[in-house]
Protein backbone atom coordinates (compact mmCIF):
# COMPACT_ATOMS: atom_id res chain seq x y z
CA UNK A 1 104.29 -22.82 -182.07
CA UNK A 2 107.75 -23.31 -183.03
CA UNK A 3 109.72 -24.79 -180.25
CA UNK A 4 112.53 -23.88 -178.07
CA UNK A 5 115.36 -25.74 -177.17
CA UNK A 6 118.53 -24.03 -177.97
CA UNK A 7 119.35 -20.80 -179.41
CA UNK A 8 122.85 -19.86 -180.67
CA UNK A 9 122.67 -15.91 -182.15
CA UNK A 10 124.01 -12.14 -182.15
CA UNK A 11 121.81 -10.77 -179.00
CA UNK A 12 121.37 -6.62 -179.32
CA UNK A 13 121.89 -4.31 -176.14
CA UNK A 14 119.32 -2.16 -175.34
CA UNK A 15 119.99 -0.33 -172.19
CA UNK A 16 116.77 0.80 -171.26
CA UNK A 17 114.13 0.08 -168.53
CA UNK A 18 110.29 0.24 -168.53
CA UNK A 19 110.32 -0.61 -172.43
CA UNK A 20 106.47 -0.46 -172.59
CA UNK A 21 104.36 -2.53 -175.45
CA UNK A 22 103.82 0.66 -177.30
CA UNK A 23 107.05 1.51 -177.18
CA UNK A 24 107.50 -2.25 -178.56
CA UNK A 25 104.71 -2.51 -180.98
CA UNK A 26 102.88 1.27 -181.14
CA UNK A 27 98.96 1.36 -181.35
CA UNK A 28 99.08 2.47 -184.70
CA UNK A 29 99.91 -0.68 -186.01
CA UNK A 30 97.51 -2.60 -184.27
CA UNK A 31 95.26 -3.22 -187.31
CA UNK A 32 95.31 -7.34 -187.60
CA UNK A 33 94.75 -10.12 -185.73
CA UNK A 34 96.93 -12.19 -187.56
CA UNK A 35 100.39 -12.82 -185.58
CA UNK A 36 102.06 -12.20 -188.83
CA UNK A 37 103.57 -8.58 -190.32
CA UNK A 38 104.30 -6.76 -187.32
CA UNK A 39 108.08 -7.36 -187.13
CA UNK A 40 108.77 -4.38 -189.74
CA UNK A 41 107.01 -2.37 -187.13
CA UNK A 42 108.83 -3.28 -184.17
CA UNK A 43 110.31 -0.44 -181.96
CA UNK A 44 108.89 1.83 -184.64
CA UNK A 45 109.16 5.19 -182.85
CA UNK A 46 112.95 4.71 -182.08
CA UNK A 47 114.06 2.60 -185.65
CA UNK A 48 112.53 5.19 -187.95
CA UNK A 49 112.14 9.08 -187.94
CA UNK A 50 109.49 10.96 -188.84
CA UNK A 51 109.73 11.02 -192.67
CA UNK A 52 110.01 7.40 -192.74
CA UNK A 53 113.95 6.81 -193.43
CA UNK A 54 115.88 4.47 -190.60
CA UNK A 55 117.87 5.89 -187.11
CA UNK A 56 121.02 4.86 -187.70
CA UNK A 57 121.73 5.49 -184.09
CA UNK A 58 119.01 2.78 -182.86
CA UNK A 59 120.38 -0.54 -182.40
CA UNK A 60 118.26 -2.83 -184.68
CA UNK A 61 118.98 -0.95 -187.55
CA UNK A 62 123.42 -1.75 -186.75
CA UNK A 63 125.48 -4.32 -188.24
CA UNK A 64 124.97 -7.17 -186.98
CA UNK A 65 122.11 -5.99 -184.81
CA UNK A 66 119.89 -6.46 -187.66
CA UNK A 67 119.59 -10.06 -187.88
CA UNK A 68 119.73 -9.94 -183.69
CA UNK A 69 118.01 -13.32 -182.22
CA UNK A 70 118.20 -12.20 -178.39
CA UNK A 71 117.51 -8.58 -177.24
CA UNK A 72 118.89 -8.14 -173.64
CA UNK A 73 117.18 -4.94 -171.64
CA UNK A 74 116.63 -3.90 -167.99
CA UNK A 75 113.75 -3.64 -165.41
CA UNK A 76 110.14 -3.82 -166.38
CA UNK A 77 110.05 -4.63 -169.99
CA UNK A 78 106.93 -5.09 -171.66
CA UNK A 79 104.94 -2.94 -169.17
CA UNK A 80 102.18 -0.82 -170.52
CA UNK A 81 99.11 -2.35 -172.34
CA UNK A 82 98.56 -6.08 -172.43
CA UNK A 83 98.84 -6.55 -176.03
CA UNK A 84 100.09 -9.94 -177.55
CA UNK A 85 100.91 -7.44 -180.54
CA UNK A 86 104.19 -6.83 -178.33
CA UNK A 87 105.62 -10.67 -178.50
CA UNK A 88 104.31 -10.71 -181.87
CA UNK A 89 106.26 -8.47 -183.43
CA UNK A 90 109.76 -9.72 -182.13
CA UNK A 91 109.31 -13.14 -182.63
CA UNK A 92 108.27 -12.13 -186.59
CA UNK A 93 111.42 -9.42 -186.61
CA UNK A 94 113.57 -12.77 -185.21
CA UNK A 95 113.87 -12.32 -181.95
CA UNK A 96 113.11 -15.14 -180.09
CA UNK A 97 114.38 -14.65 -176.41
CA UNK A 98 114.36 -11.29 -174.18
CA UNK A 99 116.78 -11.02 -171.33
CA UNK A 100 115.99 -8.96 -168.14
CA UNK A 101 116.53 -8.16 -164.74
CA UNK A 102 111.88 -8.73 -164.48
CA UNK A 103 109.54 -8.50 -166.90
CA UNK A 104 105.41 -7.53 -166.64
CA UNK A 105 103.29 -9.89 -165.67
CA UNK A 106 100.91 -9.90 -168.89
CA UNK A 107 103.91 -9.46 -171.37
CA UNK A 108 105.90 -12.45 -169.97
CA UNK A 109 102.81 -14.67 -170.13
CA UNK A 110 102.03 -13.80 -173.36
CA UNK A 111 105.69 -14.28 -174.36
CA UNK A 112 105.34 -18.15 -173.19
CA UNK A 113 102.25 -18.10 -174.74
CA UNK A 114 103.79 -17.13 -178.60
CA UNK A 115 107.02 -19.10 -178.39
CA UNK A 116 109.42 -15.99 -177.12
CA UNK A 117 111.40 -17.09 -174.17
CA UNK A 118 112.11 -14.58 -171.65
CA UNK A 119 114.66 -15.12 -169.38
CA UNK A 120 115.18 -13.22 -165.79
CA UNK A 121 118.57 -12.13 -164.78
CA UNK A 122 120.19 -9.90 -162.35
CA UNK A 123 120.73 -6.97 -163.43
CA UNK A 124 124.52 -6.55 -162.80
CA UNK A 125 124.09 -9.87 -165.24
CA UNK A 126 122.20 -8.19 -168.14
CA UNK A 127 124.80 -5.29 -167.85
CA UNK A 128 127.41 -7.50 -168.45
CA UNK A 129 125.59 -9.50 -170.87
CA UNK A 130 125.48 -6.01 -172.38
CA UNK A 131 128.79 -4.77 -172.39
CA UNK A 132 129.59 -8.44 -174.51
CA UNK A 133 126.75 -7.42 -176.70
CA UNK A 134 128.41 -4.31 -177.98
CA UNK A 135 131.73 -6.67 -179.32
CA UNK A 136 129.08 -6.83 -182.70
CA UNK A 137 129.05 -10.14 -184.16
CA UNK A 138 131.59 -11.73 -182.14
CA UNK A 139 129.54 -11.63 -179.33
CA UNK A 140 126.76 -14.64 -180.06
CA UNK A 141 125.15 -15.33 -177.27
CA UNK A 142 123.77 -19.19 -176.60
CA UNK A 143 120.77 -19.89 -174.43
CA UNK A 144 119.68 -23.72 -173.57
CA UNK A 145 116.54 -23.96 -172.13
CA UNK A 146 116.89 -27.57 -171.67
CA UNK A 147 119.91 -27.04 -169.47
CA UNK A 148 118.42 -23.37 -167.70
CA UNK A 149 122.05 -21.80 -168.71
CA UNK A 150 122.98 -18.95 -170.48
CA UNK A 151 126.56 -19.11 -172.05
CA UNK A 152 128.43 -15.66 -172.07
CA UNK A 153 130.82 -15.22 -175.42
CA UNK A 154 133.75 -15.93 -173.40
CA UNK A 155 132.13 -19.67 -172.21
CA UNK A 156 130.94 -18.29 -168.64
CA UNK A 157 127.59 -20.40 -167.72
CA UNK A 158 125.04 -18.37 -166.41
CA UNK A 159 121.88 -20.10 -164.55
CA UNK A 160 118.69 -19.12 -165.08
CA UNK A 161 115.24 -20.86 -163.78
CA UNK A 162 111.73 -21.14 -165.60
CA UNK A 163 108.91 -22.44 -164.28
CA UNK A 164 108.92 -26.38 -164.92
CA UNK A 165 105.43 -26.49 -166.53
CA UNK A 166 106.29 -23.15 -168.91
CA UNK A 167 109.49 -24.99 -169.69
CA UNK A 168 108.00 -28.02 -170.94
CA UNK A 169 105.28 -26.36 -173.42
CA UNK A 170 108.20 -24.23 -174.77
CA UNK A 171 110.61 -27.32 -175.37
CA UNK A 172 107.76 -29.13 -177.04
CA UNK A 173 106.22 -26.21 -178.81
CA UNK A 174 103.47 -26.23 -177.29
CA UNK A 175 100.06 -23.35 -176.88
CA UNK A 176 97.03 -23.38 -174.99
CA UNK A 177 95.76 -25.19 -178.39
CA UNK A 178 98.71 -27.12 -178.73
CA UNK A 179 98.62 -28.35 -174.92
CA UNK A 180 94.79 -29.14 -175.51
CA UNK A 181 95.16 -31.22 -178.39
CA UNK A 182 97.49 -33.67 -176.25
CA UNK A 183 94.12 -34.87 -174.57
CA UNK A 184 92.34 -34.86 -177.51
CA UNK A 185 91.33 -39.08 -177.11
CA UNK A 186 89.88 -38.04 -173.68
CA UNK A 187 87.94 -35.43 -175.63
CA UNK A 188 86.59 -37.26 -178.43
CA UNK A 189 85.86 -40.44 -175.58
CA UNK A 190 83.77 -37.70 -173.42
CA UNK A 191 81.70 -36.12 -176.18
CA UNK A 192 80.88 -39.19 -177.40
CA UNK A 193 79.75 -40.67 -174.17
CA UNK A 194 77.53 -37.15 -173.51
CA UNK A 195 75.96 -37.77 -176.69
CA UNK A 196 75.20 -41.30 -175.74
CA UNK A 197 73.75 -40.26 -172.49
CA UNK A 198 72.63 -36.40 -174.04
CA UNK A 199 71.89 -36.98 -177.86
CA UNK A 200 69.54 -33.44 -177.44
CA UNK A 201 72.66 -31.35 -176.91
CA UNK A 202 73.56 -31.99 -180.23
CA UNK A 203 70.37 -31.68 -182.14
């Protein structure tokens, strides 16, 4: 997992609450296990119309929106199923932190989980955060997760907390396999001493 110290990018406004994961990734695409290929599929339902061609009304598909590295929303994003589809896709379509007022509970694990930092502001914040959002691409955004700050356009540091542990894994890169493998000598030292004590277990 790629890891996640400080991100300096154009963040897209999308003034919506209870953005579900189908809304986010919909079912239809749901035919891989591989975390790679979704990002073209991203938001489908409100990037493309039905015969296929691009709404040039949804953000993602604006100058400079395209190439957008932060996507800030409101209340209850990535409620709806629990697929890891949904942090999947935006990390692969760029977008590698999501700012809102709360998050589900599934979705937010699973973003720590794929290297897609969501942060939780107030929501007068992400309506500001918003408003700069809409200046295009002078409005680059900065978030330091080393520091916990968000830096506004105009310089204005904005606080935000994650939990300590989550913090860590993110600044190091780090998954469930990735935090695993850090004890990997106490592994190796206890499977050899079971099959000291145990050789049948490994017949």
């Amino acid at each position: 997992m790629q890891a996640f110290t400080t991100l300096t990018g154009v963040a897209a406004p999308l003034p919506m609450a209870n953005v579900d994961t189908d809304k986010i990734i919909p079912a239809r695409f749901l035919k891989s296990i591989s975390r790679f290929g979704f990002g073209k599929h991203l938001f489908a339902n409100l990037r493309f119309r039905e015969d296929g061609s691009e709404n040039p009304d949804f953000v993602l598909n604006q100058e400079p929106y395209r190439k957008a590295e932060v996507l800030i929303a409101f209340e209850n994003f990535g409620c709806g199923s629990s697929r890891e589809h949904a942090p999947w896709a935006l990390l692969d379509f760029g977008i590698r932190c999501v700012i809102a007022p709360d998050f589900a509970d599934i979705f937010h694990s699973n973003c720590f989980k794929n290297g897609v930092l969501p942060v939780q502001l107030p929501r007068a914040v992400c309506e500001q955060l918003i408003e700069d959002a809409k200046m295009g691409p002078n409005a680059r955004v900065t978030v330091d997760l080393e520091r916990q700050v968000v830096v506004r356009p105009n310089g204005e540091e904005i606080p935000f907390q994650i939990d300590p542990l989550r913090r860590h894994l993110m600044l190091n890169g780090l998954d469930d396999i990735g935090q695993t493998m850090q004890h990997v000598g106490a592994i190796d030292g206890f499977e050899a001493r079971q099959k000291s004590a145990q050789p049948w277990l490994y017949r």
